[in-house]
Protein backbone atom coordinates (compact mmCIF):
# COMPACT_ATOMS: atom_id res chain seq x y z
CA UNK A 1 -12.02 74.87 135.31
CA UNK A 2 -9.00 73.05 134.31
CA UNK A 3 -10.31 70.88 131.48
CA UNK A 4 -12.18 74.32 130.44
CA UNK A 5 -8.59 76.18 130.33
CA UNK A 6 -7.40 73.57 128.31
CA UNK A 7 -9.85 73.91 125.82
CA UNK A 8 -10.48 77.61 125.32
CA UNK A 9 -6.87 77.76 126.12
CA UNK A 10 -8.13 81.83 127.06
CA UNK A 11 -5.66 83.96 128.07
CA UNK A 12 -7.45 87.17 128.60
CA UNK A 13 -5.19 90.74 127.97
CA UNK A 14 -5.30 91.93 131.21
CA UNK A 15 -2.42 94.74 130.65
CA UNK A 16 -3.66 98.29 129.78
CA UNK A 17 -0.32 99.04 128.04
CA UNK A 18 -1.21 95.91 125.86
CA UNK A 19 -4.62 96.80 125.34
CA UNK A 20 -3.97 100.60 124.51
CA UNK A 21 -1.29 99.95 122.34
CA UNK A 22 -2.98 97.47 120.24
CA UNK A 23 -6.16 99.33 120.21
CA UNK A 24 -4.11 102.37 118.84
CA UNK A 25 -2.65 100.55 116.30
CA UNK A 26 -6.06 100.25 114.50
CA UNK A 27 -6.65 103.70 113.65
CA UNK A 28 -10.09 103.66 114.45
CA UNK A 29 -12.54 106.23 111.98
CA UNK A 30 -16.31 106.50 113.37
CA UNK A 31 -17.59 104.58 110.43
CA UNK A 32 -15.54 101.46 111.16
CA UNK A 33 -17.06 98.02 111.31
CA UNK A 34 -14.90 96.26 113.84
CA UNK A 35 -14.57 92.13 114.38
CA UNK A 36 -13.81 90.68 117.95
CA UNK A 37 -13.03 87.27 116.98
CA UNK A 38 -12.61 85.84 120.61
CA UNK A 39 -14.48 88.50 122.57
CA UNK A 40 -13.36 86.78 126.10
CA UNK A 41 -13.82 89.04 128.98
CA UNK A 42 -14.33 92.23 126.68
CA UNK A 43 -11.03 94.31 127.86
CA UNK A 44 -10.73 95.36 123.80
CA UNK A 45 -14.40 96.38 123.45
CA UNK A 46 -14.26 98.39 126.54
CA UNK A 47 -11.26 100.62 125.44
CA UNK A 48 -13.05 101.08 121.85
CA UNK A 49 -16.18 102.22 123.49
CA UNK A 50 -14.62 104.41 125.81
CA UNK A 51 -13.70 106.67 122.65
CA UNK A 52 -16.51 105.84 120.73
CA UNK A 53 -19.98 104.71 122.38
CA UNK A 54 -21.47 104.14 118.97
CA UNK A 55 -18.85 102.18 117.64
CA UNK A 56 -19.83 98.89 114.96
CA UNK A 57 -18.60 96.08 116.73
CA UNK A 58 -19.16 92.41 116.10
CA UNK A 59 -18.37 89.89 118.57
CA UNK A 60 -17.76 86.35 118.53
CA UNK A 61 -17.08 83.87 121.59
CA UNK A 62 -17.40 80.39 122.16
CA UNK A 63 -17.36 80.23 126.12
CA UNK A 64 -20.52 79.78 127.62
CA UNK A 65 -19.07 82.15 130.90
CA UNK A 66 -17.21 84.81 128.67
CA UNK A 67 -20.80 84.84 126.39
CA UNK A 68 -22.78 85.79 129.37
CA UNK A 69 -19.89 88.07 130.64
CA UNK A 70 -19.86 89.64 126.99
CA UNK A 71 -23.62 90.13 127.23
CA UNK A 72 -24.03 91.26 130.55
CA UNK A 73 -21.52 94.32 129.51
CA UNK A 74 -22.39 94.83 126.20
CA UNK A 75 -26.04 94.29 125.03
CA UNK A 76 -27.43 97.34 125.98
CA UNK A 77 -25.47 99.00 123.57
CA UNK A 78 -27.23 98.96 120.24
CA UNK A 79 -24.19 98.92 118.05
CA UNK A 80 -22.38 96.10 119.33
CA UNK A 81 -23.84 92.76 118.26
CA UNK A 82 -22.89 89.40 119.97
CA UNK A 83 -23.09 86.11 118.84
CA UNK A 84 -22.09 82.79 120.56
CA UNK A 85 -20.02 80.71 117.70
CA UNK A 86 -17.04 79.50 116.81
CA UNK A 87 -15.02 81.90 114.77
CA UNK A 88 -12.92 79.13 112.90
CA UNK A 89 -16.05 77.17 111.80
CA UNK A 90 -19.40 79.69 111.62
CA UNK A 91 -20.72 79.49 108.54
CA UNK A 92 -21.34 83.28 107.72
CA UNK A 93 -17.32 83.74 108.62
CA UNK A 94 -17.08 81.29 105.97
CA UNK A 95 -19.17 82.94 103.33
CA UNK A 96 -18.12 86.29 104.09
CA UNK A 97 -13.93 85.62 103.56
CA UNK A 98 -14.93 84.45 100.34
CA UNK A 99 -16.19 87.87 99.34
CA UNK A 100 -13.25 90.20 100.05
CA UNK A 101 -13.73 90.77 103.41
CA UNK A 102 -16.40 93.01 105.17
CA UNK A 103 -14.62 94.59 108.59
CA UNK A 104 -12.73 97.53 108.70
CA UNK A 105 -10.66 96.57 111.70
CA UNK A 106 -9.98 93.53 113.48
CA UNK A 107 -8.10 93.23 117.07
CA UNK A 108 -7.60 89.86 119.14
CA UNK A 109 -6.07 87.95 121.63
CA UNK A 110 -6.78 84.86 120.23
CA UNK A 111 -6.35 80.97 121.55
CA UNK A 112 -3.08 80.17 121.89
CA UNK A 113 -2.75 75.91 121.50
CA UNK A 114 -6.36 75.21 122.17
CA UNK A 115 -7.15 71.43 122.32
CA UNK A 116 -9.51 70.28 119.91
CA UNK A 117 -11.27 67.02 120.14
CA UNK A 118 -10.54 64.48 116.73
CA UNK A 119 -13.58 65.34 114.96
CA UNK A 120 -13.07 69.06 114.80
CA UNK A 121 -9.71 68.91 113.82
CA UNK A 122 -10.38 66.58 111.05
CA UNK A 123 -13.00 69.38 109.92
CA UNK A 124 -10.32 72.22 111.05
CA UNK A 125 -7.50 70.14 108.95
CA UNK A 126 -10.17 70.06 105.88
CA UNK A 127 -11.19 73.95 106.17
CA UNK A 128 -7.50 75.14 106.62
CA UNK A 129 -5.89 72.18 104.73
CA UNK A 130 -2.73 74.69 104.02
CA UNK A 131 -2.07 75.37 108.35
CA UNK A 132 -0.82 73.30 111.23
CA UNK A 133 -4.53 73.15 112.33
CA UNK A 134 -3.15 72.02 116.10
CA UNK A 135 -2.12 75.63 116.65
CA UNK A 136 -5.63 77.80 116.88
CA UNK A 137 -4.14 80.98 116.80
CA UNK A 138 -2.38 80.82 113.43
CA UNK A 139 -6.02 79.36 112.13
CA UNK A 140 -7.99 82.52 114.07
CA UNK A 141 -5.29 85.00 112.01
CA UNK A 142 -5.72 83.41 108.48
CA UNK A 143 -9.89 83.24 109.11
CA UNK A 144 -9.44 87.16 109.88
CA UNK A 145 -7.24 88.16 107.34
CA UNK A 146 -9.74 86.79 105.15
CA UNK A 147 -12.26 89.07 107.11
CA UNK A 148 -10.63 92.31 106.42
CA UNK A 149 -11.40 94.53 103.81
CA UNK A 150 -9.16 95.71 101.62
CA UNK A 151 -6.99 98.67 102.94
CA UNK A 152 -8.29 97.22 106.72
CA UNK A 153 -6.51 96.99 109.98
CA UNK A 154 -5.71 93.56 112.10
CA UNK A 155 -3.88 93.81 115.70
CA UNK A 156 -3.15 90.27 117.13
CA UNK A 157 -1.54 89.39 120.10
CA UNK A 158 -0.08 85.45 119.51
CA UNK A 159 3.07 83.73 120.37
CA UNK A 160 6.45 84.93 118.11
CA UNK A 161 6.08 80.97 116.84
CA UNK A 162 4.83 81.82 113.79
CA UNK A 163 8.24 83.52 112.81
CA UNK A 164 10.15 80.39 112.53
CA UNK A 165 8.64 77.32 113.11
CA UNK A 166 8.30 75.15 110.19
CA UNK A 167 5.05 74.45 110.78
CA UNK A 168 4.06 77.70 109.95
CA UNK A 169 5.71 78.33 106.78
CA UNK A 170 2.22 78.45 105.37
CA UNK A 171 0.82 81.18 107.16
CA UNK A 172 3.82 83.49 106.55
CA UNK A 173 3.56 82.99 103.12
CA UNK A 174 -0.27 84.19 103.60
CA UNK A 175 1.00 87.08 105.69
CA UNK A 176 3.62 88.32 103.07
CA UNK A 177 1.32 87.75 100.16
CA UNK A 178 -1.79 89.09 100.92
CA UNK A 179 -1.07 91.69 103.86
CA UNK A 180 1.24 94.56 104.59
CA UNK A 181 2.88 94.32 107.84
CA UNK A 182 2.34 97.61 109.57
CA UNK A 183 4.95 96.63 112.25
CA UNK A 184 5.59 93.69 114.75
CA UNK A 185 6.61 94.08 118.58
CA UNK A 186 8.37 91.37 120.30
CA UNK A 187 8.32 90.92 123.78
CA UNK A 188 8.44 87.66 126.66
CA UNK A 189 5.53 86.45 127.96
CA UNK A 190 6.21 87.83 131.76
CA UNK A 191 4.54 90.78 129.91
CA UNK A 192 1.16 89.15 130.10
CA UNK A 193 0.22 89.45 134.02
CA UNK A 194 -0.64 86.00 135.51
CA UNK A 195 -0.13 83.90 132.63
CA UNK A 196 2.24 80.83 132.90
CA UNK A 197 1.89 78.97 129.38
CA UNK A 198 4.44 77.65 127.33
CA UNK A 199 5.22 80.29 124.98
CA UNK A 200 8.68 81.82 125.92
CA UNK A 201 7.91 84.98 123.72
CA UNK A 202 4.58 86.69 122.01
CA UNK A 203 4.39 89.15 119.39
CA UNK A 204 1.92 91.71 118.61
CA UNK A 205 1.42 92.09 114.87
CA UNK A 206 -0.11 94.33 113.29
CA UNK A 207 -1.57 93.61 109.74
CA UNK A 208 -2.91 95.94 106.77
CA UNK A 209 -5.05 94.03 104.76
CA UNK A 210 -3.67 94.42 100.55
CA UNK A 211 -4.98 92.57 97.50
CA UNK A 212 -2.18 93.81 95.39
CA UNK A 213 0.95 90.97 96.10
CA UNK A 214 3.24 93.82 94.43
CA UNK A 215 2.21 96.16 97.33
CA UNK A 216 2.92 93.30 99.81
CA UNK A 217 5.99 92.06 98.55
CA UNK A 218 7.73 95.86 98.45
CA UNK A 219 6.81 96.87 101.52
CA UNK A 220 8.93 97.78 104.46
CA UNK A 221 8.18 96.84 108.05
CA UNK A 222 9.67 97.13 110.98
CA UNK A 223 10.38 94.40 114.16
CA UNK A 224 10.78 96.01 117.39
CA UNK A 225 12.82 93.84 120.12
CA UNK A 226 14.11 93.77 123.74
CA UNK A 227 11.64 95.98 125.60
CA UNK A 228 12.43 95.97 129.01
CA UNK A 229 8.98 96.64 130.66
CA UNK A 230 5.72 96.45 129.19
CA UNK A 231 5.11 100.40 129.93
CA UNK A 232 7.56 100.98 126.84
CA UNK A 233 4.40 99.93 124.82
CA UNK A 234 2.67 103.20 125.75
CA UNK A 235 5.76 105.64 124.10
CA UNK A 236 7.86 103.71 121.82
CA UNK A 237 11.02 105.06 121.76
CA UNK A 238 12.95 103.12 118.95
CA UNK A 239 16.71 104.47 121.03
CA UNK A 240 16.01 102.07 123.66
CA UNK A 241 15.05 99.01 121.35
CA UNK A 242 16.26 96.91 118.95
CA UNK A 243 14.88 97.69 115.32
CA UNK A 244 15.04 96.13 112.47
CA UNK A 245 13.53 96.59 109.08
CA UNK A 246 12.93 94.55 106.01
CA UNK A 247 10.53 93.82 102.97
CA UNK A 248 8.20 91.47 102.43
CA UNK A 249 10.03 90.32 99.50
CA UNK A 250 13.15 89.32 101.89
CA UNK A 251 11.24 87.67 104.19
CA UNK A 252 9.77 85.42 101.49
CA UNK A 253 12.96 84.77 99.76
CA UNK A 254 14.31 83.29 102.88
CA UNK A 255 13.90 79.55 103.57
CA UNK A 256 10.37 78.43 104.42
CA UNK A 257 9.71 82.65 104.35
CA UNK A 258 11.16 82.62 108.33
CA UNK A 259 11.68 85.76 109.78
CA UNK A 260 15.43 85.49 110.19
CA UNK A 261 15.75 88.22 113.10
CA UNK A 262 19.55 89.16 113.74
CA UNK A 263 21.76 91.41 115.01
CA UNK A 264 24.37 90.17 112.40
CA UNK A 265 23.41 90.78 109.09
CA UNK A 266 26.21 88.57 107.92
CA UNK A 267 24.20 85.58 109.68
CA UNK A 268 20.97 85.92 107.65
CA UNK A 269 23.16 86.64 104.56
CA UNK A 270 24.96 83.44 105.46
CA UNK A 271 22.12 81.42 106.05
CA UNK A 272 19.92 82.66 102.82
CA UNK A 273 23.14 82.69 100.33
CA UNK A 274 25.44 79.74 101.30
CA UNK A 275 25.92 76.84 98.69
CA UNK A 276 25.72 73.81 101.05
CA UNK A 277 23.51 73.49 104.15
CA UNK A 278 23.99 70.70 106.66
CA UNK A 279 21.13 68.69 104.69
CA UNK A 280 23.57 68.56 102.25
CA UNK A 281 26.65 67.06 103.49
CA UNK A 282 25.31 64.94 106.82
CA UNK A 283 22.55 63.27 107.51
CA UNK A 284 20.19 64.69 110.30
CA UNK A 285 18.14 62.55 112.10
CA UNK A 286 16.07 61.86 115.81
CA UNK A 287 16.98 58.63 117.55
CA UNK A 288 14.79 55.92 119.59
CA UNK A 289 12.87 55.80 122.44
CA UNK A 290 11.91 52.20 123.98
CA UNK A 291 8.40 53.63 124.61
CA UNK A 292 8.86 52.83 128.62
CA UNK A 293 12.34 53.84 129.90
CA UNK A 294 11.69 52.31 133.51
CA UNK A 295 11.28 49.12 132.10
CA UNK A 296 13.83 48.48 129.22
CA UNK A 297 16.75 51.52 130.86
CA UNK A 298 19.17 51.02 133.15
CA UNK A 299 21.72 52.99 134.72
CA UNK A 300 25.41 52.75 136.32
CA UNK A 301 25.38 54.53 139.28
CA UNK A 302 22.58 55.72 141.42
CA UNK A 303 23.97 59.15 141.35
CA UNK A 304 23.40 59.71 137.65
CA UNK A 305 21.60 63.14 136.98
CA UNK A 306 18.25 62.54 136.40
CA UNK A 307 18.56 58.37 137.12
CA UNK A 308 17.96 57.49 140.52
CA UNK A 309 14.31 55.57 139.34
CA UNK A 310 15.95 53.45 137.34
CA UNK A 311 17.59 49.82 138.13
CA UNK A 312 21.54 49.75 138.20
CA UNK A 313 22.75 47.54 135.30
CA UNK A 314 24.82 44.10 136.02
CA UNK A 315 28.08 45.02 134.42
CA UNK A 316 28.42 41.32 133.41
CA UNK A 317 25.20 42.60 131.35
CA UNK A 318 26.76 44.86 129.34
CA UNK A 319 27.58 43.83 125.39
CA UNK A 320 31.16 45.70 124.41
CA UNK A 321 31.31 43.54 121.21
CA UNK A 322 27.81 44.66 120.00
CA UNK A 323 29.60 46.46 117.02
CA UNK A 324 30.82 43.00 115.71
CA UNK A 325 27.47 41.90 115.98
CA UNK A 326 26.38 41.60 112.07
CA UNK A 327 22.47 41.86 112.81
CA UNK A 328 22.34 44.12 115.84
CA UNK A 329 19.00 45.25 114.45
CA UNK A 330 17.33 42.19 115.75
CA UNK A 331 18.92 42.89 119.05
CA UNK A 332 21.12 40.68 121.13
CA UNK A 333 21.05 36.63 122.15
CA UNK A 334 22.68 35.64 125.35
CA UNK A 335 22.77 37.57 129.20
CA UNK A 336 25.05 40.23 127.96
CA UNK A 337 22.09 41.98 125.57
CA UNK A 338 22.58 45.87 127.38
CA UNK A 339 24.05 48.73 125.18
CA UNK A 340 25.60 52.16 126.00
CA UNK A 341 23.25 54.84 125.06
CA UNK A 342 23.25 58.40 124.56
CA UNK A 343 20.62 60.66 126.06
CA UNK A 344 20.46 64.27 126.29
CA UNK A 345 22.22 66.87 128.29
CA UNK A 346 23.98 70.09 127.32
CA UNK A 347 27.84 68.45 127.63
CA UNK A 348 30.31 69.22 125.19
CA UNK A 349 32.62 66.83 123.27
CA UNK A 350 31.80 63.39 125.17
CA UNK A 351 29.38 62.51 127.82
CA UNK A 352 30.48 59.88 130.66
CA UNK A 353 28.90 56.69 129.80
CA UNK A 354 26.29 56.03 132.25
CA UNK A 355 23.00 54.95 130.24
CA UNK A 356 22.56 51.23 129.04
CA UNK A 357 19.44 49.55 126.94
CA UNK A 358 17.80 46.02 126.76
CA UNK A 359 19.16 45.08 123.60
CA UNK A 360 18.33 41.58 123.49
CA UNK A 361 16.05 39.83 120.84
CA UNK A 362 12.80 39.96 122.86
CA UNK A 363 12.95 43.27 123.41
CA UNK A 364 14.05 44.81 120.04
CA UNK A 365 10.89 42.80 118.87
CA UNK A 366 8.39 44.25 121.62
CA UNK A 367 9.96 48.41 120.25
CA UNK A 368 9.50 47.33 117.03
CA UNK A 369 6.02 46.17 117.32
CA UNK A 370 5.29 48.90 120.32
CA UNK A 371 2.93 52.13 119.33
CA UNK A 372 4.60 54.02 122.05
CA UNK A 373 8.00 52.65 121.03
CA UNK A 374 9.72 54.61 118.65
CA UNK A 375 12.14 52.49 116.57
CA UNK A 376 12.99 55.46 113.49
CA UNK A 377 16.01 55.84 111.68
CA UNK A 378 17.72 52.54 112.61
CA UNK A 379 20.41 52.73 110.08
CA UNK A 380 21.71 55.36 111.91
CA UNK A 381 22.08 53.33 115.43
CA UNK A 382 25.43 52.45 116.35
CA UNK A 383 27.40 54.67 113.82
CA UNK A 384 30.17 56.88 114.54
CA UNK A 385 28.64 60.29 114.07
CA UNK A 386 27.88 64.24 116.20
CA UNK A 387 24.42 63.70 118.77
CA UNK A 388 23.35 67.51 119.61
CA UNK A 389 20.18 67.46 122.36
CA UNK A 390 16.84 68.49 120.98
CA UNK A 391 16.46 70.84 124.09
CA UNK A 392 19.39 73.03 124.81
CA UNK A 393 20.22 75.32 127.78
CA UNK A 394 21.73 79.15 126.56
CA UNK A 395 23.39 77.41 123.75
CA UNK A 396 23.69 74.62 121.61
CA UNK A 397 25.88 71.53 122.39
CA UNK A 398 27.45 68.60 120.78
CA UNK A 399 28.62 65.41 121.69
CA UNK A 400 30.42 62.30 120.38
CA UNK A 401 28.08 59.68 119.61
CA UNK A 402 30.84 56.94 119.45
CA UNK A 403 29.12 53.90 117.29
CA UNK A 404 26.10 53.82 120.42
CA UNK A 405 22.46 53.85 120.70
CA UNK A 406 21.08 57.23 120.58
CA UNK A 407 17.64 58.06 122.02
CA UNK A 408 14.85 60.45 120.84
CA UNK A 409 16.65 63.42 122.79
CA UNK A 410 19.35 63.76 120.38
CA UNK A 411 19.92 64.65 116.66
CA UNK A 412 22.07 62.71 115.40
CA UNK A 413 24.41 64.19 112.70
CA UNK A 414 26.04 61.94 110.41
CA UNK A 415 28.52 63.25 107.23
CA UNK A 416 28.88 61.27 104.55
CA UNK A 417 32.63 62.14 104.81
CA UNK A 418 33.22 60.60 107.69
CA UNK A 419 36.67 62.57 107.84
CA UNK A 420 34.32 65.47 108.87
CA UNK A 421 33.46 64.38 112.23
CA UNK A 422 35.68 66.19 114.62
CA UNK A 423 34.80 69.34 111.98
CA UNK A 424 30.88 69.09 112.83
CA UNK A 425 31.68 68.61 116.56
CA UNK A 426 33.51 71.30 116.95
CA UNK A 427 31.50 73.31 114.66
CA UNK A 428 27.64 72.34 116.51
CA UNK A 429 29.77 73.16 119.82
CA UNK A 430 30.79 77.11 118.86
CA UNK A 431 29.33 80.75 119.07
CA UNK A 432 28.86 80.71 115.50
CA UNK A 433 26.92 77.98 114.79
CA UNK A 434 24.90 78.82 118.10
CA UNK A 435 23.91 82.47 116.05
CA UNK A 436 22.87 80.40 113.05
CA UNK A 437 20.13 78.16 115.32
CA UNK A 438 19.07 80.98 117.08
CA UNK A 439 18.07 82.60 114.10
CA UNK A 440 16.75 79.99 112.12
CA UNK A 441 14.56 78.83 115.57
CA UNK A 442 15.15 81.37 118.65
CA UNK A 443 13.42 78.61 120.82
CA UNK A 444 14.81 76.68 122.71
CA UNK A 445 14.97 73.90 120.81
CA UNK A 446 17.12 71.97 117.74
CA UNK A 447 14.98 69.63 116.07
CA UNK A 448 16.56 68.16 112.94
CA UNK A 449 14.82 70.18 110.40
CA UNK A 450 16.20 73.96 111.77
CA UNK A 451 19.79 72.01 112.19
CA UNK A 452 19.43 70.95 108.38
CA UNK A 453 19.26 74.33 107.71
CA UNK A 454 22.16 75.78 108.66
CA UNK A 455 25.05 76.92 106.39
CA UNK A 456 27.77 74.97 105.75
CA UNK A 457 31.29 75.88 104.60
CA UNK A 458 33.92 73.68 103.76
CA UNK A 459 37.35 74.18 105.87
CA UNK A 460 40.76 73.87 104.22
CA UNK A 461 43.13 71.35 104.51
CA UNK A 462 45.14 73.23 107.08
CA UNK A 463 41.88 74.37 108.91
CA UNK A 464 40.94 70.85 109.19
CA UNK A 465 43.81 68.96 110.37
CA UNK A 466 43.77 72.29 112.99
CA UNK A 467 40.22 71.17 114.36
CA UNK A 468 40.83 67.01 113.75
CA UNK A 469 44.02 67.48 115.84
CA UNK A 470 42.45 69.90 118.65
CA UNK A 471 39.48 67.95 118.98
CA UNK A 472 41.52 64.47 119.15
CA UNK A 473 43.25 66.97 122.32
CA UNK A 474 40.03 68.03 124.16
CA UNK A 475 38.59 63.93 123.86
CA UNK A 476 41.68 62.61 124.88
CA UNK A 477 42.07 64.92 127.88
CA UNK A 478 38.35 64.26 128.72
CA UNK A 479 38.83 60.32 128.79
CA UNK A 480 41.76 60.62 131.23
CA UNK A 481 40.94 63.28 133.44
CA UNK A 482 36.68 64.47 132.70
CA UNK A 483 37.79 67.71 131.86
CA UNK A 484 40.13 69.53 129.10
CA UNK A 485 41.69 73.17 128.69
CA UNK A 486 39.31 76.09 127.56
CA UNK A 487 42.10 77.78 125.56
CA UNK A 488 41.44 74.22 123.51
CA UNK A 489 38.00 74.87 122.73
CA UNK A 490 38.72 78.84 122.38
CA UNK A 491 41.01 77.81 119.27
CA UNK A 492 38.21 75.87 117.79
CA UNK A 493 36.03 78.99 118.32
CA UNK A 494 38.41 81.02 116.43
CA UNK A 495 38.96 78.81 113.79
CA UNK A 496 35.07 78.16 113.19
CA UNK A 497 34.42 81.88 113.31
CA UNK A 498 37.40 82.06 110.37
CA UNK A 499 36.40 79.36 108.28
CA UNK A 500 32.77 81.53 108.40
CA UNK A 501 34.62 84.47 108.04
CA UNK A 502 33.00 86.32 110.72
């Protein structure tokens, strides 16, 4: 059952407020020719039928158990017609997208993640050579949009992903182009009753299906956020949520078409209209990874967070000359060959040393020769630059990565001003530049290409001897005592927030 999960990756919808309000959505007209792309356990088809007995469905499923489950429910109705394929490869799906579309309506809950053995996704990666063909879901969508006629209905349930993630700027695109989004409601995942997967958020979007990209691009749609319980589905009441609307054409105009979702407007104006991004002034890159921690890491003290497996380094061991070390890239000779390192961890300004490498010659040649050794970016190890983890907690954080080692955990940011250091820090450690992330990439996470992205504005002269001189306060205090005054970092806050003129 496990290795079957992981496959289908089938989440069936087993909330009525879900169901109804999706099924709703469609419009349905007696005539209809419906698609069930992912029939599953048949919740959809049920509440169709229960307005319409007659009602022209086609189902599709790829489960042996949810087949038989489909038929067992469904055959004896002559109208409904179930087949046992595979939605992203069957060849009359195929043939029929190519011949604009042939379904009135389409609804789904389809796989979310599904794991695909190497030969299919080499035929997945040639059939949808535009998508991220790992994620199935944003596959099953284009494949259906396809499907629809035009002027017809699609109501998918999927993770909110597909609103950021660069992975999926090519789907958007498809969305804004060659649909008309009807509306999209946002929600967290606790909606979905037993599920534990790890999507923090889905979405349920509904589609209308337009060959006309002038229609698409000036439409308006609304995004419905923050429901509080799933029953709000059944009577939306647009008071108790936050709504926003755009156009298609604003959506596309915005970097990789991302859905930049705010309650500032001044933060997606920011982010779509500033002259410099982060790209521009600082390099932004992931650090290494030794490819087997226990072996090559070692640790300080046994009461590290997070380090009690690993072996305590000799402190006769440690290299504190390695930066006078002209080819530290071929790692060090000698018993003193372990370097400071910094991991992840949401702590602000500088992070206690307590993380060392193997930095000696044989084993900079086994990561460099290693396939589960990553040994990237390597001109960046051992600068003076900002590390900010790729996982954060509530917000982002930044720390000092003081000419050390940094590991795959971090971003390391690097200006090509150097003088703009303490700047960066204390920007990638305030509110603002907290808003910006979260609404280029409301995950949880800060990988290099979503920090890249966010706005940059130069301080003045005054502004930045403010900042170099504050921040020089908060590292000093932390060196001497491991902690420093908040009103310290609240004048950074301030002066970030001015600079952005928020």
């Amino acid at each position: 059952m496990i290795l079957e999960a992981r496959k289908y990756q089938a989440f069936y919808t087993k909330s009525t407020p879900i169901v109804d309000y999706m099924v709703n959505k469609l419009n349905l007209k007696p005539t209809d020719k419906i698609f069930e792309p992912c029939g599953g356990d048949g919740v959809f088809i049920e509440a169709i039928i229960a307005d319409n007995e007659y009602a022209n469905i086609d189902i599709c499923e790829l489960n042996d158990n949810a087949y038989k489950t489909l038929l067992n429910k469904f055959s004896s109705y002559p109208t409904i017609n179930i087949r046992q394929c595979d939605t992203l490869l069957d060849n009359d799906l195929i043939f029929n997208s190519g011949f604009g579309g042939v379904y009135d309506k389409i609804i789904a809950n389809p796989p979310y993640g599904a794991w695909q053995d190497l030969e299919k996704r080499a035929i997945l990666k040639k059939i949808y050579s535009t998508l991220y063909a790992k994620e199935t879901y944003a596959l099953f969508l284009f494949r259906c949009i396809e499907l629809l006629k035009d002027g017809g209905i699609l109501s998918f349930i999927i993770p909110d992903t597909f609103l950021n993630l660069h992975m999926h700027k090519a789907i958007r695109k498809h969305i804004l182009t060659k649909t008309k989004i009807v509306d999209l409601a946002l929600f967290p995942s606790s909606f979905f009753p037993g599920v534990n997967f790890g999507y923090a958020n889905l979405s349920i979007i509904t589609l209308q299906k337009a060959n006309n990209i002038g229609e698409c691009l000036s439409n308006d749609f609304k995004v419905l956020n923050s429901f509080k319980t799933v029953e709000q589905l059944r009577n939306i009441n647009e008071s108790e949520l936050q709504v926003f609307s755009f156009t298609q054409n604003e959506i596309l105009s915005n970097p990789d078409h991302a859905f930049l979702i705010s309650n500032n407007s001044a933060i997606a104006a920011a982010i779509n209209n500033s002259k410099l991004k982060v790209c521009d002034i600082a390099s932004c890159v992931t650090g290494f990874y030794s490819g087997d921690d226990k072996t090559f890491l070692q640790v300080n003290s046994p009461d590290l967070k997070n380090g009690k497996n690993y072996d305590l380094v000799d402190a006769d061991s440690v290299n504190r000359d390695y930066e006078n070390i002209h080819n530290i890239l071929d790692g060090i000779e000698g018993e003193k060959h372990f370097v400071p390192i910094v991991k992840g961890g949401n702590i602000k300004f500088l992070k206690p040393e307590g993380w060392f490498m193997n930095w000696s010659k044989e084993a900079v040649s086994h990561y460099k020769k290693d396939k589960k050794a990553r040994f990237q970016n390597p001109q960046y190890y051992f600068r003076y630059g900002v590390g900010v983890p790729m996982i954060s907690s509530s917000s982002i954080t930044a720390s000092l990565i003081e000419n050390k080692l940094f590991d795959q955990s971090i971003v390391g940011i690097f200006p090509k001003d150097k003088s703009l250091t303490f700047y960066l820090l204390a920007f990638f450690n305030s509110p603002t530049c907290n808003k910006f992330i979260r609404t280029i990439n409301p995950s949880a996470n800060n990988p290099a290409n979503y920090i890249k992205k966010i706005p940059f504005i130069m301080p003045s002269v005054e502004q930045l001897n403010i900042i170099d001189s504050t921040v020089k306060e908060i590292l000093e205090s932390i060196k001497q005592t491991g902690s420093y005054n908040e009103g310290l970092e609240n004048k950074l806050n301030e002066t970030v927030k001015t600079i952005y003129g928020f």
